[in-house]
Protein backbone atom coordinates (compact mmCIF):
# COMPACT_ATOMS: atom_id res chain seq x y z
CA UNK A 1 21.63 35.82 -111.00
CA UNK A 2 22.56 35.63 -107.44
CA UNK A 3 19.88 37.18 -104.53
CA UNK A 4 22.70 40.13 -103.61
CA UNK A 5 22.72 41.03 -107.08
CA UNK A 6 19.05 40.79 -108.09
CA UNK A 7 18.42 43.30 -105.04
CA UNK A 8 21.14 45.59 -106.01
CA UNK A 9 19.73 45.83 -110.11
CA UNK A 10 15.92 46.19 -108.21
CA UNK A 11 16.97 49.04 -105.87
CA UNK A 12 18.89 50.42 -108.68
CA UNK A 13 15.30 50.45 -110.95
CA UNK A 14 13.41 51.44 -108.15
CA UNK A 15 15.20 54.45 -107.77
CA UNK A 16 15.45 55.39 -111.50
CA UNK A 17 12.27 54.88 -111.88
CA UNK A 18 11.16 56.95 -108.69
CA UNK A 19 13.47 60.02 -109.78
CA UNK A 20 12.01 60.10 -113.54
CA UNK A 21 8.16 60.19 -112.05
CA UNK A 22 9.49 63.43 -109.33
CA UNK A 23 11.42 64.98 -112.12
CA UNK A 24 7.89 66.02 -114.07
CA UNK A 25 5.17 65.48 -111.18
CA UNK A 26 6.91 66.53 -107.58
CA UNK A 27 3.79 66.43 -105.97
CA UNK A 28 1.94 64.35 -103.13
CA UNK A 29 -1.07 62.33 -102.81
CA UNK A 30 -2.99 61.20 -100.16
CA UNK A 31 -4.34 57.17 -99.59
CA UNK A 32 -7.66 57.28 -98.44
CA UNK A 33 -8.47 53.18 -97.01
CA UNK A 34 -11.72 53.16 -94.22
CA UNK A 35 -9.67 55.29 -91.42
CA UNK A 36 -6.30 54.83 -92.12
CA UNK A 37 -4.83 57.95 -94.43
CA UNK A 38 -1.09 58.51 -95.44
CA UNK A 39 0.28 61.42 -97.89
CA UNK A 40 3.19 60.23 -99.61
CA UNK A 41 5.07 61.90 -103.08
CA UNK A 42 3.69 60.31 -106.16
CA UNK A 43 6.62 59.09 -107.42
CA UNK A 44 6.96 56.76 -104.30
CA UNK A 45 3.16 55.11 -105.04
CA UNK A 46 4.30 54.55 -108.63
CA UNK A 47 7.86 53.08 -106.90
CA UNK A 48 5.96 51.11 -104.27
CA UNK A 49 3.99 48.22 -106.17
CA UNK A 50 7.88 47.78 -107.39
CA UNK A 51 9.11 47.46 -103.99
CA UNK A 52 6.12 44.63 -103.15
CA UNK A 53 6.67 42.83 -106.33
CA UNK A 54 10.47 42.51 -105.58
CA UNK A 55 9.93 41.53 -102.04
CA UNK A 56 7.99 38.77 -103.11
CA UNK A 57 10.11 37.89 -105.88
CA UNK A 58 13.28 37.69 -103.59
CA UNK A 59 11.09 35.19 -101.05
CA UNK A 60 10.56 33.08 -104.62
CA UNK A 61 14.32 32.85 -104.74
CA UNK A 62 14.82 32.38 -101.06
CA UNK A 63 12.45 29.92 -101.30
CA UNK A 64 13.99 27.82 -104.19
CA UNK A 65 17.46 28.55 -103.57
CA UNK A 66 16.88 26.89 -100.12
CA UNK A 67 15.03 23.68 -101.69
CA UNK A 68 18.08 23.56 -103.76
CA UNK A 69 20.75 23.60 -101.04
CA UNK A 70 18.55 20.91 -99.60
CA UNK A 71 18.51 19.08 -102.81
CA UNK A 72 22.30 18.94 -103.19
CA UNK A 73 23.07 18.77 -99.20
CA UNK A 74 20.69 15.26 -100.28
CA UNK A 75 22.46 14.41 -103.34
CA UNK A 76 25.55 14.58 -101.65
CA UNK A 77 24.47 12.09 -98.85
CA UNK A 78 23.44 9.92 -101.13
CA UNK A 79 26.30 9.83 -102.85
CA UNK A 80 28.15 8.86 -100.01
CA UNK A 81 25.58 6.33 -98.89
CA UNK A 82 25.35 4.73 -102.28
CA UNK A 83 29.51 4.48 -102.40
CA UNK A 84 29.46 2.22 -99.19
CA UNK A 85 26.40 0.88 -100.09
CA UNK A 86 28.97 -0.27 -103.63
CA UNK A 87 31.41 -1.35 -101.02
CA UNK A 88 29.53 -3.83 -99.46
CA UNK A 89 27.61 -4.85 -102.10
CA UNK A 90 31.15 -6.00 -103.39
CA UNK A 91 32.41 -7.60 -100.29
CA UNK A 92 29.10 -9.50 -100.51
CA UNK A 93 27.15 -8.42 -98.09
CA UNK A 94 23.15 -7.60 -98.25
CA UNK A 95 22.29 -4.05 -98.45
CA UNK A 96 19.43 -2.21 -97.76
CA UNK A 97 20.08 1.54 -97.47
CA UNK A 98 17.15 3.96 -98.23
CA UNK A 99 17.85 7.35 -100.18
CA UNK A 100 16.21 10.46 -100.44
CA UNK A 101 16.93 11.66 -104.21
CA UNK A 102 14.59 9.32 -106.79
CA UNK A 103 17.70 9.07 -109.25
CA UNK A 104 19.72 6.89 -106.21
CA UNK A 105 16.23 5.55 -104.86
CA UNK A 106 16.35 3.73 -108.17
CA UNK A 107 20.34 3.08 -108.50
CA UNK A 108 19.73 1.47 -105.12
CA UNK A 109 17.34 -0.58 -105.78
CA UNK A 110 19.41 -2.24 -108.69
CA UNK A 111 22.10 -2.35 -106.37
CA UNK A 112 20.55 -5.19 -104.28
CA UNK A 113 19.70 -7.34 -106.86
CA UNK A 114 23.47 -7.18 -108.50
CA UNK A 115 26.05 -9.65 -107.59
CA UNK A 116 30.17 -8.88 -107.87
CA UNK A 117 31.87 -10.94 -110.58
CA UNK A 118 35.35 -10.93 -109.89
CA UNK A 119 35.90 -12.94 -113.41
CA UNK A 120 34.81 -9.36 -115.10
CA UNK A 121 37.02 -6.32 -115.61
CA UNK A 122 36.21 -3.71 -113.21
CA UNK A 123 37.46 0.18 -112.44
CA UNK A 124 36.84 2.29 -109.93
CA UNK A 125 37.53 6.05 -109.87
CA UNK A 126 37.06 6.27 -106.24
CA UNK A 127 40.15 4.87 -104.21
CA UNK A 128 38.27 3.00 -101.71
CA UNK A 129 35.67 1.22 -103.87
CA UNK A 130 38.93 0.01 -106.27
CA UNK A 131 40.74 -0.71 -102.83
CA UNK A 132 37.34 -3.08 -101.65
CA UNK A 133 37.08 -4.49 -105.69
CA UNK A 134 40.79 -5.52 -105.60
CA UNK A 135 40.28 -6.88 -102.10
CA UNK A 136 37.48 -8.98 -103.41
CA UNK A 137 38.74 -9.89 -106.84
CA UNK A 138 42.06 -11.27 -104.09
CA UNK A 139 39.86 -13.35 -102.40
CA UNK A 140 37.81 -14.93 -105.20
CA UNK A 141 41.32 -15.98 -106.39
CA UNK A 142 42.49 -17.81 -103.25
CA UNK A 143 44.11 -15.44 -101.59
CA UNK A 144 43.60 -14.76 -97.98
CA UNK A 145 42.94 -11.13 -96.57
CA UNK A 146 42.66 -9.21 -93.64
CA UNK A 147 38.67 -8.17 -93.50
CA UNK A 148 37.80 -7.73 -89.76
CA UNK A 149 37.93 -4.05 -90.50
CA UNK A 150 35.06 -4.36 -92.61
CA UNK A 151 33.07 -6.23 -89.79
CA UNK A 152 31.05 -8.00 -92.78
CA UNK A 153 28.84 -11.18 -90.97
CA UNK A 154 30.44 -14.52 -90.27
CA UNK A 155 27.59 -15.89 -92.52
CA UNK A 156 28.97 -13.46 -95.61
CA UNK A 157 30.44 -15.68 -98.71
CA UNK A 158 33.12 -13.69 -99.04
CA UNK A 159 34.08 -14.17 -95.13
CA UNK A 160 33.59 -17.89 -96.11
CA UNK A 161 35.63 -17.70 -99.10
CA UNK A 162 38.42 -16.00 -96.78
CA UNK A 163 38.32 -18.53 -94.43
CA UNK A 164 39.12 -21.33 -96.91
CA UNK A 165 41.99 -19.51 -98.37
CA UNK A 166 43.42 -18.87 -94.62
CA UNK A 167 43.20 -22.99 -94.17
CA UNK A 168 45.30 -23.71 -97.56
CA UNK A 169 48.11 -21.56 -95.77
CA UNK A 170 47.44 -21.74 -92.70
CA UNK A 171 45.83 -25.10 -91.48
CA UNK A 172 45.44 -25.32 -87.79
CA UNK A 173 43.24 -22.42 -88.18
CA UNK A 174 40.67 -26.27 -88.65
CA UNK A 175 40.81 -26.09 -84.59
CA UNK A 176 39.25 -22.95 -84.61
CA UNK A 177 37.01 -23.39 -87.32
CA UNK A 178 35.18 -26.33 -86.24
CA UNK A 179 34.58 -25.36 -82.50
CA UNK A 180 31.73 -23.79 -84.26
CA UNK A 181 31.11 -27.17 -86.17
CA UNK A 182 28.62 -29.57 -85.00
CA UNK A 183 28.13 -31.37 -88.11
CA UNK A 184 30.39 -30.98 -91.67
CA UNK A 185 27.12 -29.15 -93.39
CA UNK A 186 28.84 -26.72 -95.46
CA UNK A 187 31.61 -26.34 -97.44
CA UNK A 188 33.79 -24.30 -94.98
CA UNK A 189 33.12 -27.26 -91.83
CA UNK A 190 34.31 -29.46 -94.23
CA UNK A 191 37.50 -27.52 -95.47
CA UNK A 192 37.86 -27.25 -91.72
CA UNK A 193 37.79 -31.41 -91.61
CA UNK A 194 40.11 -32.34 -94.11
CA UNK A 195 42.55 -29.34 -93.07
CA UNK A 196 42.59 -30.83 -89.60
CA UNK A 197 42.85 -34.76 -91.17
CA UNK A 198 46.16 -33.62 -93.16
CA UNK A 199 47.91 -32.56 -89.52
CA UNK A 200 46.69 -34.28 -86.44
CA UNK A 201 47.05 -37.63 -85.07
CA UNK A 202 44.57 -40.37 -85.21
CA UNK A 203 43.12 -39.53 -81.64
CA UNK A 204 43.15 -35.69 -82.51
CA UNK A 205 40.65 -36.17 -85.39
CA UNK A 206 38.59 -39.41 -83.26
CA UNK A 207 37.99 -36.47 -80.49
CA UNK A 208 35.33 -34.63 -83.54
CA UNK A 209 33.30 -37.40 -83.91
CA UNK A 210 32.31 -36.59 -87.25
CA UNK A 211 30.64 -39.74 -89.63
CA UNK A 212 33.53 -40.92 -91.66
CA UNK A 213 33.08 -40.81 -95.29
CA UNK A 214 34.96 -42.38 -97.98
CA UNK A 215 36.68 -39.28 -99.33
CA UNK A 216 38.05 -38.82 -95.58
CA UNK A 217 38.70 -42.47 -95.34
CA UNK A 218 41.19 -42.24 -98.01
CA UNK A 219 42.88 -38.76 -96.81
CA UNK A 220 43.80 -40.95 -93.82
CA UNK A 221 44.94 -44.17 -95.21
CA UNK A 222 47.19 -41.44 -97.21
CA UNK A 223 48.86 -40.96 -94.39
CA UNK A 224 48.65 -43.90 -92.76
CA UNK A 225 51.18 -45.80 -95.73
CA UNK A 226 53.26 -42.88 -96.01
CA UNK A 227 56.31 -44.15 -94.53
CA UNK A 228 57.44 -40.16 -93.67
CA UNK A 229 54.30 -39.50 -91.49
CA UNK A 230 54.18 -40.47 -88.23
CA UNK A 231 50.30 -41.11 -88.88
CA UNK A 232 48.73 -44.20 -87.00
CA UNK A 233 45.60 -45.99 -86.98
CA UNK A 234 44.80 -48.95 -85.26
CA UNK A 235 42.93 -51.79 -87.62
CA UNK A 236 39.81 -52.13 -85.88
CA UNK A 237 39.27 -48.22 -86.57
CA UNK A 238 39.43 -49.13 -90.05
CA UNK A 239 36.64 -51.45 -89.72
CA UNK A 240 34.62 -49.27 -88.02
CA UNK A 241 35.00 -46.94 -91.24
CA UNK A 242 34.29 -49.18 -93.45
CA UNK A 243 31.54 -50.26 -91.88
CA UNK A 244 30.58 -46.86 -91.53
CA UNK A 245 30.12 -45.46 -95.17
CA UNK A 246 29.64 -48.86 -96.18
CA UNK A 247 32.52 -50.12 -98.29
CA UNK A 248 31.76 -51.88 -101.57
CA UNK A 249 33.76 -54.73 -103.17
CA UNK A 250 36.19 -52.46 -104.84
CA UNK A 251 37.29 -50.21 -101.34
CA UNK A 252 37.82 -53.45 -99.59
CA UNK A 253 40.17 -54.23 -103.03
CA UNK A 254 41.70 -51.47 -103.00
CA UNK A 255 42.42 -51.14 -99.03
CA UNK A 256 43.93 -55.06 -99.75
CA UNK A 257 46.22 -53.52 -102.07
CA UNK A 258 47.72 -50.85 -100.36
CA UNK A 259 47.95 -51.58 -96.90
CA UNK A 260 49.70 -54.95 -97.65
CA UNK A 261 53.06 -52.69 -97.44
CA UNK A 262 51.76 -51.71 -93.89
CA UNK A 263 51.30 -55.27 -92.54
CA UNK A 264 52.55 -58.72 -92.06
CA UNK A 265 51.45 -61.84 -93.90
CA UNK A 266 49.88 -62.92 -90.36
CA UNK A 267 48.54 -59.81 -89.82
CA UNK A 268 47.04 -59.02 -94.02
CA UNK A 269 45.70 -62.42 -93.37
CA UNK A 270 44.11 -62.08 -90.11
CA UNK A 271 42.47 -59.02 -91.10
CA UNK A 272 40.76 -59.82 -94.35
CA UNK A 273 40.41 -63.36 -93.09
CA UNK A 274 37.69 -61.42 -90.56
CA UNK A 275 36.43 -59.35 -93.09
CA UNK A 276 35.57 -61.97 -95.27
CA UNK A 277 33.63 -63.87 -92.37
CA UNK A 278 31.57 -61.05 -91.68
CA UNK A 279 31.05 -59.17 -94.61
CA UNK A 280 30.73 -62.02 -97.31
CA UNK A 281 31.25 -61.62 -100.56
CA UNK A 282 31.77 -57.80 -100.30
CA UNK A 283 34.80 -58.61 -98.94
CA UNK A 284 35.55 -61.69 -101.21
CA UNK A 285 37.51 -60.38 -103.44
CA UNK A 286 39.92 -58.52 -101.28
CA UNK A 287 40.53 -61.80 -99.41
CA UNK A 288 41.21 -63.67 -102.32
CA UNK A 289 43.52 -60.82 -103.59
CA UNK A 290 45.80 -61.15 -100.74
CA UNK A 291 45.66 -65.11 -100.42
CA UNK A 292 46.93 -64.91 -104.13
CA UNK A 293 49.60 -62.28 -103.25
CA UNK A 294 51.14 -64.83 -100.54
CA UNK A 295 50.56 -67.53 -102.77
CA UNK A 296 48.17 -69.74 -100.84
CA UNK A 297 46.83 -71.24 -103.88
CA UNK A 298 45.32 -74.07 -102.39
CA UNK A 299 42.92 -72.04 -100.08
CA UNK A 300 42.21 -69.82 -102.95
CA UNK A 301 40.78 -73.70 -104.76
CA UNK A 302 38.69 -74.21 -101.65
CA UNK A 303 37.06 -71.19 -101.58
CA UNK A 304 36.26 -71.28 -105.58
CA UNK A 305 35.52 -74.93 -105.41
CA UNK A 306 32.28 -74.19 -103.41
CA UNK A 307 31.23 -71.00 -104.82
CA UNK A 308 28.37 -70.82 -107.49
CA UNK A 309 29.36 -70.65 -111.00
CA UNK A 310 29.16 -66.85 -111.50
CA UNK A 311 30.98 -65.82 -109.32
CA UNK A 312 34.85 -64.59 -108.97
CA UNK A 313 34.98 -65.21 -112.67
CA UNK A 314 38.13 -63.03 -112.91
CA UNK A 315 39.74 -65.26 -110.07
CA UNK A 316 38.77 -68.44 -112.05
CA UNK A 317 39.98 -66.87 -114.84
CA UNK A 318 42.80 -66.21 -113.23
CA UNK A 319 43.43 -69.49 -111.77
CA UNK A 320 43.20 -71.33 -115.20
CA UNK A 321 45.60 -69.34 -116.78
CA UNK A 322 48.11 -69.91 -114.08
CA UNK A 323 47.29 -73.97 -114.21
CA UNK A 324 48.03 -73.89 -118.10
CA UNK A 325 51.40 -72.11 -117.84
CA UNK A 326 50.40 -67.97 -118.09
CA UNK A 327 51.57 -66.02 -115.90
CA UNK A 328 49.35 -63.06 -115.16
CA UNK A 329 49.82 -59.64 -113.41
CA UNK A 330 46.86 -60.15 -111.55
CA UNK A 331 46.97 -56.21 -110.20
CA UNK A 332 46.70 -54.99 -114.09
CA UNK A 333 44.04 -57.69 -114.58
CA UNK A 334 42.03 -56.48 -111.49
CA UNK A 335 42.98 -52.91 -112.51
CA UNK A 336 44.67 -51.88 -109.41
């Protein structure tokens, strides 16, 4: 029952009340307290401990109508605190709103420990928490999105995530991404890297200074003995990388292998000729590899002739099978 109407039914009982004590005693009495004295009918002393009682009864409801209005005008806030509290929460970033209402002091709470799954089916009533969930679930799937609206920090996974996808279709975005890269210590610097090492020149990607690694290594020689790119390096930056994330027997193999294309018999020579000199028998192999591809049998002899028994068994091998008529694919047998 509303306050208006509560008074109304009161007044109403009040007066009935007043009127049936007058209709059989119409007389007065007089209240008597230390000085004070006041005549009044009788039926209005009968009415009067009513009128007190529904006074204070209508302050009870003021009262608790008011905490409730409160309550709700709380409930409400929350609500709307906890719904882009959701929102973020989704687009990955830390929350750490505080509520007023102990149901959403508790949801809240929850809240921070939760992580979004993008894998896992998800609806949304509310349009802008399904507009944020689809943006997300987008993102986790490689997709890049517009998110400076959302001014999440450059630190947030999701903003990571983002930046990765922009890079697959958009890669000179590298040049901006690694002005803020002083070393390739997380996965996005290093997206950055080998963004940058499938565009630029040789020079472009020296200018970084970045250790080279052997997964980089190989991006460039990519490039380097494709015949369509206009890709150079000179050779003594390819010792320097070698040297760098120090090249076993097999990389120096391989490189012997593929960048015979790129040079001359002179220069294939020359090269691993040098190698072999200062890197030993790392190196051995690859030299012998390419003295056997230009046929210079007779060095290959030397070089085996003075070698301990052990060792280059597969070139030996190799050797003695040619001397007694076989011919051998000597890229299958080294697995090339």
């Amino acid at each position: 029952m509303g306050i208006k109407r509560y008074f109304l039914v009161s007044l109403i009982y009040m007066l009935a009340i007043g009127l049936y004590v007058y209709s059989f005693n119409g007389g007065s009495t007089t209240l008597e307290l230390f000085s004070f004295s006041m005549t009044l009918p009788v039926a209005f002393w009968i009415v009067l401990p009513i009128l007190f009682l529904v006074i204070g009864s209508i302050g009870h409801l003021v009262f608790y109508n008011f905490k409730d209005f409160l309550y709700k005008r709380a409930l409400k806030k929350d609500n709307e605190l906890f719904q882009e509290a959701t929102k973020n929460r989704i687009l990955g970033e830390e929350v750490t709103t505080s509520y007023k209402t102990e149901g959403f002091k508790f949801a809240g709470k929850v809240l921070q420990c939760m992580r979004f799954d993008p894998a896992l089916p998800t609806t949304f009533l509310e349009e802008d928490v399904a507009k944020v969930c689809a943006l997300a679930v987008s993102v986790a799937n490689g997709n890049y999105e517009d998110l400076k609206k959302y001014r999440l920090a450059k630190a947030n996974p999701l903003v990571i995530q983002n930046s990765i996808n922009r890079l697959k279709v958009e890669p000179r975005f590298a040049l901006e991404v690694l002005k803020n890269c002083k070393e390739l210590d997380n996965e996005l610097c290093r997206q950055a890297y080998d963004a940058l090492i499938g565009f630029a020149s040789f020079n472009e990607i020296k200018r970084y200074d970045f250790p080279p690694e052997k997964r980089t290594f190989r991006r460039m020689m990519e490039r380097y003995l494709d015949a369509d790119d206009s890709f150079d390096m000179d050779i003594k930056s390819i010792e320097d990388m070698l040297e760098h994330f120090n090249a076993d027997r097999a990389d120096y193999l391989e490189l012997a292998h593929e960048i015979k294309i790129k040079l001359t018999p002179d220069a294939l020579i020359a090269l691993f000729e040098k190698l072999y000199n200062s890197k030993g028998a790392v190196a051995a192999d690859a030299y012998l590899y390419v003295l056997y591809d230009l046929q210079m049998i007779d060095k290959i002899r030397d070089l085996l002739l003075n070698s301990d028994p052990e060792d280059f068994v597969k070139f030996k091998t190799i050797l003695f099978l040619r001397d007694h008529g076989r011919n051998i694919d000597i890229e299958k047998f080294l697995r090339l």
